[in-house]
PDB file of N, CA and C in Angstrom:
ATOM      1  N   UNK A   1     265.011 134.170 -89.461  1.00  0.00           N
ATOM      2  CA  UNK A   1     264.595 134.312 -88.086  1.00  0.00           C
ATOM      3  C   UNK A   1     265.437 135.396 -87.432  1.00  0.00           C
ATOM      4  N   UNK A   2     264.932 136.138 -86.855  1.00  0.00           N
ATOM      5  CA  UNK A   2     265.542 137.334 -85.746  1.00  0.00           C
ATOM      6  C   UNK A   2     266.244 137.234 -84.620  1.00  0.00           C
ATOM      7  N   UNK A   3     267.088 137.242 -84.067  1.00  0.00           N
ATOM      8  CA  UNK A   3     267.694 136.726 -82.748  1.00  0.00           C
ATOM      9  C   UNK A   3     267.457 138.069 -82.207  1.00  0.00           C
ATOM     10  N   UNK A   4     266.998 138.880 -80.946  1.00  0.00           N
ATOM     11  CA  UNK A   4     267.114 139.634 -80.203  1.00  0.00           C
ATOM     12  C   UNK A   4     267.925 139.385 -79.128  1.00  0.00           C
ATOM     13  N   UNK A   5     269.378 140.288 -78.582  1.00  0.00           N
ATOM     14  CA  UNK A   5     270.176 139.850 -77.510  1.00  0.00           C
ATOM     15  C   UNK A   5     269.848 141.264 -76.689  1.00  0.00           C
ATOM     16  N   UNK A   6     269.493 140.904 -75.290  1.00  0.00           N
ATOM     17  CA  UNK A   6     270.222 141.996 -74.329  1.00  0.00           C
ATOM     18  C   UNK A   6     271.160 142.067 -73.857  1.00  0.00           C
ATOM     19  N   UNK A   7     271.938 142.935 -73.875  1.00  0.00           N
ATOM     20  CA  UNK A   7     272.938 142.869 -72.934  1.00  0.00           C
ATOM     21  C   UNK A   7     273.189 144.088 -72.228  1.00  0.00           C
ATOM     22  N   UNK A   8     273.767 143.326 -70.486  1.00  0.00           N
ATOM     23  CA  UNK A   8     273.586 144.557 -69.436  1.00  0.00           C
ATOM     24  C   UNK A   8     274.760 144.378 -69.151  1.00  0.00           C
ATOM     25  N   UNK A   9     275.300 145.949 -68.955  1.00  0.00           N
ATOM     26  CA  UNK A   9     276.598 146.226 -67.858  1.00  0.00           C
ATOM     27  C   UNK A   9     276.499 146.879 -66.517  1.00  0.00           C
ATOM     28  N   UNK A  10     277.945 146.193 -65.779  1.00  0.00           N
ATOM     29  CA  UNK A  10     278.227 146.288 -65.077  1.00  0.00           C
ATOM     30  C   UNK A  10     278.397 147.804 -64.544  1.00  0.00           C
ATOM     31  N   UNK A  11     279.161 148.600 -65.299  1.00  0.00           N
ATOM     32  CA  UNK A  11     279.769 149.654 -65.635  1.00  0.00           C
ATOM     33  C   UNK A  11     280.189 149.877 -66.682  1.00  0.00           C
ATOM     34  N   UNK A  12     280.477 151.435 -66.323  1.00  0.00           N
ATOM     35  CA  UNK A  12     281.024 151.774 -68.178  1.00  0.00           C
ATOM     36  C   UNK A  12     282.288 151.404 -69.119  1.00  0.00           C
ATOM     37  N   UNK A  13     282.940 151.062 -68.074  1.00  0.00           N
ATOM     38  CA  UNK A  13     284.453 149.818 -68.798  1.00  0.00           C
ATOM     39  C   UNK A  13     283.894 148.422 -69.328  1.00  0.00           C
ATOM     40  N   UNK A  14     283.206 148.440 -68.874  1.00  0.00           N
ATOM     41  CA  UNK A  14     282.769 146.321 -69.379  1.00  0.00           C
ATOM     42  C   UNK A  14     281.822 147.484 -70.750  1.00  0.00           C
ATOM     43  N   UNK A  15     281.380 148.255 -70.785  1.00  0.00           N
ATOM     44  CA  UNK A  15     280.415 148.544 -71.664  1.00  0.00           C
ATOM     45  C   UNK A  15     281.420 148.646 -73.449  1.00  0.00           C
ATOM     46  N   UNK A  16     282.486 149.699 -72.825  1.00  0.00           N
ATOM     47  CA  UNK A  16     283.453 150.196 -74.031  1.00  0.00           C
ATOM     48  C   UNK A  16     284.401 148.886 -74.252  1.00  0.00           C
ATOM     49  N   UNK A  17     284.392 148.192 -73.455  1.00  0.00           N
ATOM     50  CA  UNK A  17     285.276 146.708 -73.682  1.00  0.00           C
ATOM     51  C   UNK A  17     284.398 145.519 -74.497  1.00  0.00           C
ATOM     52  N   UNK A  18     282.878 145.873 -74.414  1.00  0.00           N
ATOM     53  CA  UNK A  18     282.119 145.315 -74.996  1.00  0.00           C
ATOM     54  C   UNK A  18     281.815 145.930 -76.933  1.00  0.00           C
ATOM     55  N   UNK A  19     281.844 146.849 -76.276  1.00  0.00           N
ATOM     56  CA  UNK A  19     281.674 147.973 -78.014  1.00  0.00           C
ATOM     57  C   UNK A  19     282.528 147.595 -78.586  1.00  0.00           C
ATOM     58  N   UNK A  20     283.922 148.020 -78.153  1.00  0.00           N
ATOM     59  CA  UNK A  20     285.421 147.863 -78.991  1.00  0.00           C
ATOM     60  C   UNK A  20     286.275 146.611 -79.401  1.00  0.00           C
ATOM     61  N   UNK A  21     285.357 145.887 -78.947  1.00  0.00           N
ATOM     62  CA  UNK A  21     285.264 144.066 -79.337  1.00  0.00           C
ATOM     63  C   UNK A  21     284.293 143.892 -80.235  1.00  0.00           C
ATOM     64  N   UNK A  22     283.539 144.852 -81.065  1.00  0.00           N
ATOM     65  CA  UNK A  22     282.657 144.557 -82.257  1.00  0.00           C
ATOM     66  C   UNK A  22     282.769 144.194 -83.558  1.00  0.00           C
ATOM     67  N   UNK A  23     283.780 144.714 -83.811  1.00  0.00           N
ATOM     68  CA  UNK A  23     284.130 144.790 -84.912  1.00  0.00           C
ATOM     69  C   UNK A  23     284.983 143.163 -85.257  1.00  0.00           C
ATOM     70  N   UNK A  24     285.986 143.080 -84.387  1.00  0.00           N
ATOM     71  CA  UNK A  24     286.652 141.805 -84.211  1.00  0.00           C
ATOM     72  C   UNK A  24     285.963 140.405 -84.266  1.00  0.00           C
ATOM     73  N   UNK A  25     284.612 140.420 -83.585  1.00  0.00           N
ATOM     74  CA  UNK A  25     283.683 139.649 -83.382  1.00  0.00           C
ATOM     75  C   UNK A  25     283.133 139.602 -84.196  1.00  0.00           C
ATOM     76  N   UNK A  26     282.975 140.110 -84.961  1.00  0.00           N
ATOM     77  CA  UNK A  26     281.955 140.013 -86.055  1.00  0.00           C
ATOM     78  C   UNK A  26     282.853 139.538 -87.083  1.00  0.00           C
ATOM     79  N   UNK A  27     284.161 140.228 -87.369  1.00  0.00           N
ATOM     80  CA  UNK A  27     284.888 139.608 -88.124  1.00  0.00           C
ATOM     81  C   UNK A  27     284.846 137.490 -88.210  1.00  0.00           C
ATOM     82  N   UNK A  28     285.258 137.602 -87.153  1.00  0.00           N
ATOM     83  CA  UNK A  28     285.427 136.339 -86.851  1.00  0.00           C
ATOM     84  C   UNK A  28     283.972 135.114 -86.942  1.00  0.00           C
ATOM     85  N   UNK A  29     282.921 136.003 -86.406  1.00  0.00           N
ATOM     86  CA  UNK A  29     281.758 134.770 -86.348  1.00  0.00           C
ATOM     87  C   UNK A  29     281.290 134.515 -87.817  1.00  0.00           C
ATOM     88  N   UNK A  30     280.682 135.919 -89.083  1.00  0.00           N
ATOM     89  CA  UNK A  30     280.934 135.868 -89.810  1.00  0.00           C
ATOM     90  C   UNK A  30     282.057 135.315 -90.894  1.00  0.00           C
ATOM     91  N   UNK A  31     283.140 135.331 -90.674  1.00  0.00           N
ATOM     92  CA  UNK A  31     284.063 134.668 -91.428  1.00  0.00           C
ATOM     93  C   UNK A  31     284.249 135.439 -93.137  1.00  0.00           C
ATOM     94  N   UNK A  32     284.249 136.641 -92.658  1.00  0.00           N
ATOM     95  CA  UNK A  32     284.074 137.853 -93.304  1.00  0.00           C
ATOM     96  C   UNK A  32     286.030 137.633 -94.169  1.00  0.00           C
ATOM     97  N   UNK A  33     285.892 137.922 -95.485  1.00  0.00           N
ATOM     98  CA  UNK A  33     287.234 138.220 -96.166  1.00  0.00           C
ATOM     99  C   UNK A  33     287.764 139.548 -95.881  1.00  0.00           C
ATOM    100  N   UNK A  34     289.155 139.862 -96.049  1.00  0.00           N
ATOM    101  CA  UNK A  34     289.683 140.812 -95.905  1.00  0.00           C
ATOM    102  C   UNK A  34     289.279 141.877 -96.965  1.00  0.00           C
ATOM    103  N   UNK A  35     288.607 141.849 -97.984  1.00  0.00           N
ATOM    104  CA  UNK A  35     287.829 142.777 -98.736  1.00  0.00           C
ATOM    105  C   UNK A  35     286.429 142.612 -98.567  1.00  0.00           C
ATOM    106  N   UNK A  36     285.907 142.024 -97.092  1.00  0.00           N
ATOM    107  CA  UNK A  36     284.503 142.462 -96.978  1.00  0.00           C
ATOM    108  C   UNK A  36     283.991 143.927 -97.340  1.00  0.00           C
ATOM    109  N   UNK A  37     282.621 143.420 -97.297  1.00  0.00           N
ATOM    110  CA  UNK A  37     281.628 144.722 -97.964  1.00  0.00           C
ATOM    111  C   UNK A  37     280.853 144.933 -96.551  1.00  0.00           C
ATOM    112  N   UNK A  38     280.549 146.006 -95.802  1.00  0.00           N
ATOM    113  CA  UNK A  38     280.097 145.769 -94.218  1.00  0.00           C
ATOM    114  C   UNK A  38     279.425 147.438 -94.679  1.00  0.00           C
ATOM    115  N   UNK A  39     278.211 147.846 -94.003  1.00  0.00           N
ATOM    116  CA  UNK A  39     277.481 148.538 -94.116  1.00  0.00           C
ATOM    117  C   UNK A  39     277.033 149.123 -92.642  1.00  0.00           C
ATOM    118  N   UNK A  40     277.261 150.031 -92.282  1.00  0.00           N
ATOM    119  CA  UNK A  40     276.667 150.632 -90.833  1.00  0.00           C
ATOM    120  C   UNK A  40     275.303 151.404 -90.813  1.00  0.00           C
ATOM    121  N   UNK A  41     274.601 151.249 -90.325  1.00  0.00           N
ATOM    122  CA  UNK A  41     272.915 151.724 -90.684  1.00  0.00           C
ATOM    123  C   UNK A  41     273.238 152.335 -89.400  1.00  0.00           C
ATOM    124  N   UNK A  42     272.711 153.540 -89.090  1.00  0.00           N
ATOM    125  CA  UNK A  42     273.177 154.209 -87.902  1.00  0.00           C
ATOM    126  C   UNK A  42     274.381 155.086 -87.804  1.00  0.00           C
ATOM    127  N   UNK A  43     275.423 154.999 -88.790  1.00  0.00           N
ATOM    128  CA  UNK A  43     276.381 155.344 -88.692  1.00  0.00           C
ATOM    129  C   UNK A  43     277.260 156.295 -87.899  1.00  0.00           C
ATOM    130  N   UNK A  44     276.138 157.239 -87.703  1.00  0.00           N
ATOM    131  CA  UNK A  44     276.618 158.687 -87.084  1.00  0.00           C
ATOM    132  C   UNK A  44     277.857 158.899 -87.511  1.00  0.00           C
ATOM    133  N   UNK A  45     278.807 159.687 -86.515  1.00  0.00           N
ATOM    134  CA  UNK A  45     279.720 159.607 -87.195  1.00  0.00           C
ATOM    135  C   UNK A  45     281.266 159.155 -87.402  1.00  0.00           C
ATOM    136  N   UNK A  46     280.440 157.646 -87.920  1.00  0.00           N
ATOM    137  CA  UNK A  46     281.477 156.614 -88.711  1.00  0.00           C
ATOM    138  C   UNK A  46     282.491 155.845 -87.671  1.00  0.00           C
ATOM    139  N   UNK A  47     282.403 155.946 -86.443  1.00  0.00           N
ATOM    140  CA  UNK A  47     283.362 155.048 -85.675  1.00  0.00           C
ATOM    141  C   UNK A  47     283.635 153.596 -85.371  1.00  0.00           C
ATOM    142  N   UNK A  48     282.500 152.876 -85.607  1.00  0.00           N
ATOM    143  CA  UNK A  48     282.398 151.455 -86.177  1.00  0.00           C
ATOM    144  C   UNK A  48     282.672 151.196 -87.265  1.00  0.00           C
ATOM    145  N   UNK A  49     282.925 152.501 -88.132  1.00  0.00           N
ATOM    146  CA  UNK A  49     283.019 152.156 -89.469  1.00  0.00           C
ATOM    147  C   UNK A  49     284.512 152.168 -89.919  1.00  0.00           C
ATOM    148  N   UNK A  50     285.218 152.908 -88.787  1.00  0.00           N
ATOM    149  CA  UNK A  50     286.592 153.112 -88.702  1.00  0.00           C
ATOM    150  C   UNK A  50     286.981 152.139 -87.959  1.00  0.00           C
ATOM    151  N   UNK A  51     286.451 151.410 -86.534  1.00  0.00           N
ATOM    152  CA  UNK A  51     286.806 150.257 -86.114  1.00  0.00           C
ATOM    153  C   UNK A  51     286.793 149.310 -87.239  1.00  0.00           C
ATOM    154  N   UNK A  52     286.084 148.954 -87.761  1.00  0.00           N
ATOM    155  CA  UNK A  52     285.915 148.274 -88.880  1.00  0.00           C
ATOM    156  C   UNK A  52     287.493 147.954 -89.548  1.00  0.00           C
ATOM    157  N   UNK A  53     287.521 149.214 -90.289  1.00  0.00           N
ATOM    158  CA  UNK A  53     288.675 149.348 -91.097  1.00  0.00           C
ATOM    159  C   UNK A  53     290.262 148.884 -90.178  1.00  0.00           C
ATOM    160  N   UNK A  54     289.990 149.314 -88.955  1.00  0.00           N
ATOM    161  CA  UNK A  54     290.945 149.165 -88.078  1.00  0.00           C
ATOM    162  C   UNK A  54     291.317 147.253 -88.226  1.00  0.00           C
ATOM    163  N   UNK A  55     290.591 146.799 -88.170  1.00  0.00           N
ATOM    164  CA  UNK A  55     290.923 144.845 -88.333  1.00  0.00           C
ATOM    165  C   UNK A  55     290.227 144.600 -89.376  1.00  0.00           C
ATOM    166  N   UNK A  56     289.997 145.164 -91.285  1.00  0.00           N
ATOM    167  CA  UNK A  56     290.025 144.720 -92.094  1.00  0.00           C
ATOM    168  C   UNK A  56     290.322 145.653 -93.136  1.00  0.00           C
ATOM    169  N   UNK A  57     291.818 146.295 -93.102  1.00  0.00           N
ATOM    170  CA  UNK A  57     291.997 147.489 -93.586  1.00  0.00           C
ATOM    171  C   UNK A  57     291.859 147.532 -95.075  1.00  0.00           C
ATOM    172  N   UNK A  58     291.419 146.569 -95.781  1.00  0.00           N
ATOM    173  CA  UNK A  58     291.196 146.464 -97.067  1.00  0.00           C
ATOM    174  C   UNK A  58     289.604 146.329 -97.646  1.00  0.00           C
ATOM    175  N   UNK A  59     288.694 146.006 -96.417  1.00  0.00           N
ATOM    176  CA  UNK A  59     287.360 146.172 -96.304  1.00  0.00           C
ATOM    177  C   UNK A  59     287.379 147.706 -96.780  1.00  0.00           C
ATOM    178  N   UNK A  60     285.316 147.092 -98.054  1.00  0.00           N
ATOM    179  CA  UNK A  60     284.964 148.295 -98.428  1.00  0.00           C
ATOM    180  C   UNK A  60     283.687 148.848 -96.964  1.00  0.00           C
ATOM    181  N   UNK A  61     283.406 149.659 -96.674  1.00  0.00           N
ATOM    182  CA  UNK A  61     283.027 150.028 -95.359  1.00  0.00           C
ATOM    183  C   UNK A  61     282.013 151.439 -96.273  1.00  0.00           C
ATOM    184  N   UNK A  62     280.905 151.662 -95.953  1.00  0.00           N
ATOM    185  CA  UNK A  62     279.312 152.191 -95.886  1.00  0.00           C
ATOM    186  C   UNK A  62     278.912 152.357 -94.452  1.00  0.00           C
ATOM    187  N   UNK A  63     278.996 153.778 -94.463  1.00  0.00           N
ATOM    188  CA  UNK A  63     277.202 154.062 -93.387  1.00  0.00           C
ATOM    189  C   UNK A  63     276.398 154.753 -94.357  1.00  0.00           C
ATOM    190  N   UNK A  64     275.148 154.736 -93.142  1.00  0.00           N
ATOM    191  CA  UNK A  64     274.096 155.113 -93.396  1.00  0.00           C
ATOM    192  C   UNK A  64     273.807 155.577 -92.459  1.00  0.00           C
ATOM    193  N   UNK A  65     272.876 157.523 -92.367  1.00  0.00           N
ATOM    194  CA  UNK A  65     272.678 158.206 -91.384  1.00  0.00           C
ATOM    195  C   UNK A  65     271.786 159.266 -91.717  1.00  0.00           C
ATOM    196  N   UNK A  66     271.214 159.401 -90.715  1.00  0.00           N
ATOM    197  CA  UNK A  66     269.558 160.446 -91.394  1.00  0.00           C
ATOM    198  C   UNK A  66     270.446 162.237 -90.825  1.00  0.00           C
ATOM    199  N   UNK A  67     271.614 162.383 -90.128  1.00  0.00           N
ATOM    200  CA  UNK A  67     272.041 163.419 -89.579  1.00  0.00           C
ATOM    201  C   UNK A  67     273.040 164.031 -90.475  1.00  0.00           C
ATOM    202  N   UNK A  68     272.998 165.358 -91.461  1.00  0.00           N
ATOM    203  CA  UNK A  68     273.847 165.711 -91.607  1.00  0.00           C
ATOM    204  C   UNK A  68     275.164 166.293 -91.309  1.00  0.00           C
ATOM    205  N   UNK A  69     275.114 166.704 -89.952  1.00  0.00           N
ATOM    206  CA  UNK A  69     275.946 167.168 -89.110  1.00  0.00           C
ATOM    207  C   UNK A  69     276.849 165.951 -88.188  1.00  0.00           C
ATOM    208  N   UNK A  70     276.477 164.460 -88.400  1.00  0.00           N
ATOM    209  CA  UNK A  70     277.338 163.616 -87.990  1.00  0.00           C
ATOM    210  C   UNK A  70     278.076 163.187 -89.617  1.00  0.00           C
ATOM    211  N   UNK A  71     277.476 163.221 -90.253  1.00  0.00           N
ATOM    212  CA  UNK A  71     278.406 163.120 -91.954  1.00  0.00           C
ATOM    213  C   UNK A  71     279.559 163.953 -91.848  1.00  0.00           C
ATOM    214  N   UNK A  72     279.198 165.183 -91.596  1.00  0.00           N
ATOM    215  CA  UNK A  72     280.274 166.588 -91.856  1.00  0.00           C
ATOM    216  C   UNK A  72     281.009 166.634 -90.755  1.00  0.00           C
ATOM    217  N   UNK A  73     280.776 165.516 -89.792  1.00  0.00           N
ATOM    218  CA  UNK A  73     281.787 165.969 -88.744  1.00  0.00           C
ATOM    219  C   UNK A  73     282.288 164.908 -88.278  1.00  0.00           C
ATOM    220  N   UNK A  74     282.287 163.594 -88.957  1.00  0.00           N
ATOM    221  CA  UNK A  74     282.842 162.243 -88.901  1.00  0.00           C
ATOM    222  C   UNK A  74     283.964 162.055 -88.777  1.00  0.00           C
ATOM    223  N   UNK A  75     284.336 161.209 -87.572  1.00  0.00           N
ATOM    224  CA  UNK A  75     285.950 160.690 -86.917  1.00  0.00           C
ATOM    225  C   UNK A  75     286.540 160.140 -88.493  1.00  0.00           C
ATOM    226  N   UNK A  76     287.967 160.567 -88.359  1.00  0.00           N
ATOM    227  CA  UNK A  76     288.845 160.047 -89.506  1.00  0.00           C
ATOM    228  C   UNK A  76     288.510 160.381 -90.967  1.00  0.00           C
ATOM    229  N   UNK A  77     287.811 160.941 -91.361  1.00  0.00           N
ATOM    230  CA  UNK A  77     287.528 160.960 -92.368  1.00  0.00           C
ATOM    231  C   UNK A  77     286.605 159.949 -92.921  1.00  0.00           C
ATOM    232  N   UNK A  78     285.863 159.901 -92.007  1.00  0.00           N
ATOM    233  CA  UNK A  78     284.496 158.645 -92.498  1.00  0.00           C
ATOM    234  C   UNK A  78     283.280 159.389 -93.605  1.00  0.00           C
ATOM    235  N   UNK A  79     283.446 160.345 -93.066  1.00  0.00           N
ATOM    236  CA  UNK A  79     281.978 161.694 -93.685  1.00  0.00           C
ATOM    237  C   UNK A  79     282.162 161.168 -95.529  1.00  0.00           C
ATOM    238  N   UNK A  80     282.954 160.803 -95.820  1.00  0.00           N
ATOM    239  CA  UNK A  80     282.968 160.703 -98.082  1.00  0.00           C
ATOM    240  C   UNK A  80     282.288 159.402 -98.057  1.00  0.00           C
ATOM    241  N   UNK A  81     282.481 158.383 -96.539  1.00  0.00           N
ATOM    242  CA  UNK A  81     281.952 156.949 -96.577  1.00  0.00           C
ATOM    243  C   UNK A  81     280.578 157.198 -96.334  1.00  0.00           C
ATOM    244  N   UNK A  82     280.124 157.981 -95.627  1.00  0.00           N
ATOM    245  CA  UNK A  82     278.570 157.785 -95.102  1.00  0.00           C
ATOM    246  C   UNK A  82     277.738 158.465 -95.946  1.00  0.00           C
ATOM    247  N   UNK A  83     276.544 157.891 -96.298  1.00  0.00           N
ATOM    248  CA  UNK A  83     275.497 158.506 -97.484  1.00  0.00           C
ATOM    249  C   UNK A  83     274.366 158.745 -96.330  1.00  0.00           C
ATOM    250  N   UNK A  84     273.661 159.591 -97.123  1.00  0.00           N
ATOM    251  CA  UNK A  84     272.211 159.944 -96.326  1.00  0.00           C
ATOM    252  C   UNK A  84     271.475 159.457 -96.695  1.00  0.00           C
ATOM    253  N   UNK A  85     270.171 158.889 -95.692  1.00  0.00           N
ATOM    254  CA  UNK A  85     269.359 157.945 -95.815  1.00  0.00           C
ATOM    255  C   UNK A  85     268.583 157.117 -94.614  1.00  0.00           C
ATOM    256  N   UNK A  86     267.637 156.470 -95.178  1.00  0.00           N
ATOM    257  CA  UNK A  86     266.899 155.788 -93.922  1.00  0.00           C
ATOM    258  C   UNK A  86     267.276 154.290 -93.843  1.00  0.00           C
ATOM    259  N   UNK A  87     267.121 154.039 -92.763  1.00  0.00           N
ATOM    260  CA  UNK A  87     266.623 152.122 -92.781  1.00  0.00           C
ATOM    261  C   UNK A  87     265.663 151.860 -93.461  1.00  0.00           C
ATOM    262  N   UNK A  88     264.433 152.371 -93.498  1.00  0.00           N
ATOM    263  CA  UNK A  88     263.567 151.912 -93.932  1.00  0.00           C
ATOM    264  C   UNK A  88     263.770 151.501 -95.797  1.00  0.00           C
ATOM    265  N   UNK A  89     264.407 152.348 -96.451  1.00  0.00           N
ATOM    266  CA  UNK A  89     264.546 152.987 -97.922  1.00  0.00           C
ATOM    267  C   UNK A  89     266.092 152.712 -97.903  1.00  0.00           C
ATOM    268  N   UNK A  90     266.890 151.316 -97.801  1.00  0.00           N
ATOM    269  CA  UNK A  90     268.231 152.049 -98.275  1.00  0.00           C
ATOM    270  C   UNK A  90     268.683 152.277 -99.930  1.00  0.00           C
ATOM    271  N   UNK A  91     269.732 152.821 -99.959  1.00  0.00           N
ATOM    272  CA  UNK A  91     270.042 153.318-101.353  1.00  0.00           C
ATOM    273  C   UNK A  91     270.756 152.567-101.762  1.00  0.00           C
ATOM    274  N   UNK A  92     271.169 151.091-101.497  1.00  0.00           N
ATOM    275  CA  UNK A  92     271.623 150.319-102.521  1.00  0.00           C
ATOM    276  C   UNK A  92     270.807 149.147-102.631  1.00  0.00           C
ATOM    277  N   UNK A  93     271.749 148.675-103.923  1.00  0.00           N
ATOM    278  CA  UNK A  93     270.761 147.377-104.601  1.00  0.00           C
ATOM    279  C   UNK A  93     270.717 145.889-103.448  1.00  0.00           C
ATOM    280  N   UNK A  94     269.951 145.005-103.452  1.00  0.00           N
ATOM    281  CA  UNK A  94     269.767 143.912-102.646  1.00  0.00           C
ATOM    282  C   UNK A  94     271.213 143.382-102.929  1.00  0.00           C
ATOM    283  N   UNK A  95     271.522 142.489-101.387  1.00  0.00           N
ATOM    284  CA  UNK A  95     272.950 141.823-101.912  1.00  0.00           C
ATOM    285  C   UNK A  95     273.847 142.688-102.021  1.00  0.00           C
ATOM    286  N   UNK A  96     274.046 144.145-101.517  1.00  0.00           N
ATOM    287  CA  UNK A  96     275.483 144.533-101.674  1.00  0.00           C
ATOM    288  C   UNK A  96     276.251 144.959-100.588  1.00  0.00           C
ATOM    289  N   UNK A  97     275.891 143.782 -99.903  1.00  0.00           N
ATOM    290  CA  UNK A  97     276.877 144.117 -98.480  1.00  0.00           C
ATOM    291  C   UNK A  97     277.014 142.823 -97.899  1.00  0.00           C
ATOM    292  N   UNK A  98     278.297 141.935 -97.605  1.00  0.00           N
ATOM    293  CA  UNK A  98     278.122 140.985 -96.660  1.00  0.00           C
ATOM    294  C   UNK A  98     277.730 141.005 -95.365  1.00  0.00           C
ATOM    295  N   UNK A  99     277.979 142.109 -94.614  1.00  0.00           N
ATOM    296  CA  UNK A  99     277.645 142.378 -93.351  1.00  0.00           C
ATOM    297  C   UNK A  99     277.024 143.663 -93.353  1.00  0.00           C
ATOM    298  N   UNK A 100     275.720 143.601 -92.383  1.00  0.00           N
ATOM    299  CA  UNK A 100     274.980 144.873 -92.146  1.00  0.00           C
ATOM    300  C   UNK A 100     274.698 144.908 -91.050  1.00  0.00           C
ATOM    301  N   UNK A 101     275.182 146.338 -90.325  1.00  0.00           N
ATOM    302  CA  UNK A 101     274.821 146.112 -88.537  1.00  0.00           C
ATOM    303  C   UNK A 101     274.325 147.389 -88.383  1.00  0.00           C
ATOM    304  N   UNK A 102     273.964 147.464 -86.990  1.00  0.00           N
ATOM    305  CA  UNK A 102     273.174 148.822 -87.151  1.00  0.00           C
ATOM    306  C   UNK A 102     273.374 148.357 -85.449  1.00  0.00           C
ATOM    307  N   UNK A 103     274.405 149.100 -84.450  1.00  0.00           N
ATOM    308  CA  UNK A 103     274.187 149.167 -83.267  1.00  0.00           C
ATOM    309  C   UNK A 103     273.375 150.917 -82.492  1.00  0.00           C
ATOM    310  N   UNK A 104     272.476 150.611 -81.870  1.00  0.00           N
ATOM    311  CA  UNK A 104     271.677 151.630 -81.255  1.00  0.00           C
ATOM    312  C   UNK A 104     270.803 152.463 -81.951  1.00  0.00           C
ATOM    313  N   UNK A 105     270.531 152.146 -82.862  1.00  0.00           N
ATOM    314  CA  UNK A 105     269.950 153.360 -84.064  1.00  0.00           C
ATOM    315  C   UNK A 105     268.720 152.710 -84.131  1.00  0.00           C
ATOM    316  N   UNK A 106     268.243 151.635 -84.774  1.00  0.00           N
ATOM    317  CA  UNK A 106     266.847 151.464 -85.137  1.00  0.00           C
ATOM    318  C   UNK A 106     265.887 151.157 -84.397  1.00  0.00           C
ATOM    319  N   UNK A 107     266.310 150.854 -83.050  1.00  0.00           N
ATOM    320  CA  UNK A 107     265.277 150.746 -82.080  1.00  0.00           C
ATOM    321  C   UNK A 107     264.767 152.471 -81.987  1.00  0.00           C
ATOM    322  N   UNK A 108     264.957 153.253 -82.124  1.00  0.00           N
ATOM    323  CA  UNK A 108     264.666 154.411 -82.383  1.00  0.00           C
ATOM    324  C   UNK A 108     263.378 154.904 -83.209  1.00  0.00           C
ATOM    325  N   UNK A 109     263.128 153.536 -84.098  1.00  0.00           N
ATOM    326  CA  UNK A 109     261.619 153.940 -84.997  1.00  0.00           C
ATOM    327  C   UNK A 109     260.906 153.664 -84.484  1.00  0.00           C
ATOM    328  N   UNK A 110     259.633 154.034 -85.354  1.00  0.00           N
ATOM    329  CA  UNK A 110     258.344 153.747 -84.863  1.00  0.00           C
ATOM    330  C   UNK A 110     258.294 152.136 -85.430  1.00  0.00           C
ATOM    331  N   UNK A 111     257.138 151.382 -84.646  1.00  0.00           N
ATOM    332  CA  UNK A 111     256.944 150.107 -84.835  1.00  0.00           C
ATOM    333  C   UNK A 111     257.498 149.549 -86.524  1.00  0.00           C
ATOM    334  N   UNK A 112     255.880 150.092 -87.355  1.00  0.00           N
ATOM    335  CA  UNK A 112     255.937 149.934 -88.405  1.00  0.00           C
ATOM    336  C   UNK A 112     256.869 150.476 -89.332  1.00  0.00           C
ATOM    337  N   UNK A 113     257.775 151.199 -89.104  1.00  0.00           N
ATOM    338  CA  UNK A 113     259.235 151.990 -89.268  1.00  0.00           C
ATOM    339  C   UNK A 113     260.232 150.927 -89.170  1.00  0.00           C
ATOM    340  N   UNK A 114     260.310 150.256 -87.873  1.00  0.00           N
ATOM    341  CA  UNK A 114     261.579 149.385 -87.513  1.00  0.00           C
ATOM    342  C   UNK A 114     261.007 147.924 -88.139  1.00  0.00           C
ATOM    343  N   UNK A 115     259.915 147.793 -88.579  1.00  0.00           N
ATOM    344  CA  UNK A 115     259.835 146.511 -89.349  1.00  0.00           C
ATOM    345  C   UNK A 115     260.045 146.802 -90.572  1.00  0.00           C
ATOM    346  N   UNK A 116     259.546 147.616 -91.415  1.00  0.00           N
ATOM    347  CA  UNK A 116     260.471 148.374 -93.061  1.00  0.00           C
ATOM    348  C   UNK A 116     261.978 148.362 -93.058  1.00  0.00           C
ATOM    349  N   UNK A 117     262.336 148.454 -91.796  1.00  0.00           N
ATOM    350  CA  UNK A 117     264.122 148.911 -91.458  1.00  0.00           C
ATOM    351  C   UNK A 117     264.697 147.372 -91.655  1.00  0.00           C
ATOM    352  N   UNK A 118     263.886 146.251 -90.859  1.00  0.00           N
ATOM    353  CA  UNK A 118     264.383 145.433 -90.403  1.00  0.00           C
ATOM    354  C   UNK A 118     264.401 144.133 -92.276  1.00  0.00           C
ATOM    355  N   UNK A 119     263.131 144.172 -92.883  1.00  0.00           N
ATOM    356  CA  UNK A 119     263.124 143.821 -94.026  1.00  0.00           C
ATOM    357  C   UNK A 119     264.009 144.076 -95.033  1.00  0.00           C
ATOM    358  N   UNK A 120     263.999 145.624 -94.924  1.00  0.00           N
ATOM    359  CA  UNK A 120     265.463 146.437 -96.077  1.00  0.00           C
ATOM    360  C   UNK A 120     266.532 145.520 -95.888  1.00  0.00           C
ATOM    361  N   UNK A 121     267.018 145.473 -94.375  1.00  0.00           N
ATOM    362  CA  UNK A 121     268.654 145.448 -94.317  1.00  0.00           C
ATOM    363  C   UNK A 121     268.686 143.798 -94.797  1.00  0.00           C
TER     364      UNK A 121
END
C-alpha cells in the first residue's frame, strides 16, 4: 500500500530543518544497520546521499539520476556513487537496497511513467 504525505511550510527554515532531519528519520523509523544499503532515485547531486553517510558512515549509499551534469558536479565526491538512469528501468537486481527514497524527483513523470517508477523501486 502507498502512503502519500503532504507537507507544508511555514517558511524556508522549518523547510531545511525539515530536509536535514531526513536522513536521521529514516534511519531510525526503518531501523536501518550501520552497513545499510539506501539508494537515492533522484539523486542529483548526491546530498542526501552524503547526509546519509553523514549518520551511517559505514552505509553503502547509490543514486540514481537522468542528469549528467549533476553526476560530474556532485557535493563531496558523490558523482563515482551516482549511476545514470531512470525510475522507471533501474539498473539493479530486485532486493538490493534496504532503503529507497526518492525526495522531489518522481512526481516529475508522466502518469504512466511515475507508476513504472513507483513498481521498480
Amino acid at each position: 500500500m502507498l502512503s502519500v504525505v503532504t507537507i507544508t511550510f511555514n517558511n524556508f527554515d522549518e523547510l531545511c530543518r525539515t530536509v536535514a532531519s531526513v536522513p536521521a528519520d529514516n534511519v531510525e523509523h526503518y531501523r536501518l544497520g550501520p552497513e545499510a544499503s539506501i539508494l537515492d532515485v533522484g539523486a542529483a547531486k548526491g546530498f542526501l546521499m552524503h547526509d546519509f553517510l553523514q549518520v551511517l558512515p559505514r552505509a553503502k549509499v547509490r543514486g540514481l539520476d537522468v542528469s549528467r551534469y549533476a553526476k560530474e558536479n556532485a557535493h563531496g565526491g558523490m558523482g563515482e556513487l551516482i549511476d545514470m538512469g531512470s525510475a522507471e528501468k533501474l539498473p539493479y537486481p530486485d532486493k538490493s537496497f534496504d532503503l529507497v527514497v526518492s525526495i522531489n524527483s518522481i512526481h516529475n513523470l508522466p502518469l504512466e511513467a511515475l507508476k513504472r517508477a513507483l513498481r521498480e523501486m
